[in-house]
C-alpha atoms as a PDB file:
ATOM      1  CA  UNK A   1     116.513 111.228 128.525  1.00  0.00           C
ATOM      2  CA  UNK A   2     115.491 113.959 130.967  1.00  0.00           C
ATOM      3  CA  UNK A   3     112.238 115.862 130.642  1.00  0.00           C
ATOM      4  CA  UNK A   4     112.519 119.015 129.007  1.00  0.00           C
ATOM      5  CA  UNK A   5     109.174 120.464 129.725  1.00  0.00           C
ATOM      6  CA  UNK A   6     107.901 122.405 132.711  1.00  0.00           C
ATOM      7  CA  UNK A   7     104.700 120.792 134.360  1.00  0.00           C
ATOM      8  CA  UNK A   8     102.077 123.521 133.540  1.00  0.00           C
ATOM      9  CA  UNK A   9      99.574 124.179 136.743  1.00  0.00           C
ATOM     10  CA  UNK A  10      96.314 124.406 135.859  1.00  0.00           C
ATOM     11  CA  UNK A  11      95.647 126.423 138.532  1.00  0.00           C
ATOM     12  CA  UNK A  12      96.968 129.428 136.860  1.00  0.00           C
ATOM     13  CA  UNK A  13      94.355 128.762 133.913  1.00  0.00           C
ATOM     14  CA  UNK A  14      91.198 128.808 136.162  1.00  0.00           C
ATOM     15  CA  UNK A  15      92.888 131.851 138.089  1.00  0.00           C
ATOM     16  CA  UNK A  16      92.535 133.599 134.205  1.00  0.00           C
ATOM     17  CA  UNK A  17      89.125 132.696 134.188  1.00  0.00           C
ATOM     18  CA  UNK A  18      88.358 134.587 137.386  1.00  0.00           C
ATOM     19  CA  UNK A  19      90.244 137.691 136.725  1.00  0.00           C
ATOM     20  CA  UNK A  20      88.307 137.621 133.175  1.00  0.00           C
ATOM     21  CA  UNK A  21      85.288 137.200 134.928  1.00  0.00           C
ATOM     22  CA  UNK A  22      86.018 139.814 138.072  1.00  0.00           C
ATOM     23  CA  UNK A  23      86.694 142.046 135.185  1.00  0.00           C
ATOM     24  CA  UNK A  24      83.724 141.791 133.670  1.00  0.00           C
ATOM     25  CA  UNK A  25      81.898 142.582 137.244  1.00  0.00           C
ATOM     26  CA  UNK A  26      83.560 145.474 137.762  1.00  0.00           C
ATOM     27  CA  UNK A  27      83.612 146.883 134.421  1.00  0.00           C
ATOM     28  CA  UNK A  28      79.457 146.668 134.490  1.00  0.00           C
ATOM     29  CA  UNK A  29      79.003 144.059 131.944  1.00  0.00           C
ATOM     30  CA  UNK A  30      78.204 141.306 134.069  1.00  0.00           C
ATOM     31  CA  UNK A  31      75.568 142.495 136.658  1.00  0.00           C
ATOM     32  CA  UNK A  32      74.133 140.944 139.627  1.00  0.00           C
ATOM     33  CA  UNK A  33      71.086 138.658 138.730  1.00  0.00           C
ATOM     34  CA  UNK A  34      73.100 137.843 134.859  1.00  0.00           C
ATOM     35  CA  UNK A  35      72.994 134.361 134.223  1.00  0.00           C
ATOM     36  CA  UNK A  36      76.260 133.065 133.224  1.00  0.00           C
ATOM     37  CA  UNK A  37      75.993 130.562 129.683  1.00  0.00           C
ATOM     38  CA  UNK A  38      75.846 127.017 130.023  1.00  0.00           C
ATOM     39  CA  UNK A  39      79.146 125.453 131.618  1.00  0.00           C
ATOM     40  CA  UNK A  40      79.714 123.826 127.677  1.00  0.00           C
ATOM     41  CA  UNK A  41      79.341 127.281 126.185  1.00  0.00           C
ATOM     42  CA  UNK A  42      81.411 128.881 128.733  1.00  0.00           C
ATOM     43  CA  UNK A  43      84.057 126.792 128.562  1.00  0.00           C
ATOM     44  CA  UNK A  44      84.149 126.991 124.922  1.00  0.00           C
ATOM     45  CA  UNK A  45      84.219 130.880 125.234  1.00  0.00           C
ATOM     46  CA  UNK A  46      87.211 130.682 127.482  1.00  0.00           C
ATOM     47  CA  UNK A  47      88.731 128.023 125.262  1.00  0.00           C
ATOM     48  CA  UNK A  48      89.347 126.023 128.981  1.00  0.00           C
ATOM     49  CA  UNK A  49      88.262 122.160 129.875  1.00  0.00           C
ATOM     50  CA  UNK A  50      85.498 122.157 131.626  1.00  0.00           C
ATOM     51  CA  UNK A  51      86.782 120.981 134.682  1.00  0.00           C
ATOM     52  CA  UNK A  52      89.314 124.000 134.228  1.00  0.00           C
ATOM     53  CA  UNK A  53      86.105 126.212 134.386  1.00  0.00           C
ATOM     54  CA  UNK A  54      84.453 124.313 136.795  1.00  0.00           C
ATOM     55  CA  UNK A  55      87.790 125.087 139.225  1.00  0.00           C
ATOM     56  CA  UNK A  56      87.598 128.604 137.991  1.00  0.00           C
ATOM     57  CA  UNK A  57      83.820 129.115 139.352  1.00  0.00           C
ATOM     58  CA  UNK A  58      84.497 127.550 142.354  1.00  0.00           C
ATOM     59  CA  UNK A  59      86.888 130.513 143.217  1.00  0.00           C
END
């Protein structure tokens, strides 16, 4: 039996955490000197793995 399912890249997931959080910059909610939550809460936020997030913040 073949596969039926396209591999999903989870590059594209920690690219949706950086728009979200570019957004954020620009829009004025995040400001410089913000901290960021904890790398747990954050991922939870996003609903992400952490190493998902962790990719995301390396961007």
């Amino acid at each position: 039996m073949s596969d039926i399912f396209s591999r999903i890249e989870h590059s594209r997931t920690a690219d949706e955490v950086v728009q979200q959080i570019e957004s954020l910059i620009l829009e004025g909610v995040l400001r410089t000197g913000d901290r960021l939550p904890g790398e747990r809460e954050l991922a939870r936020q996003f609903d992400v793995s952490r190493p998902i997030l962790r990719d995301a913040l390396k961007a």
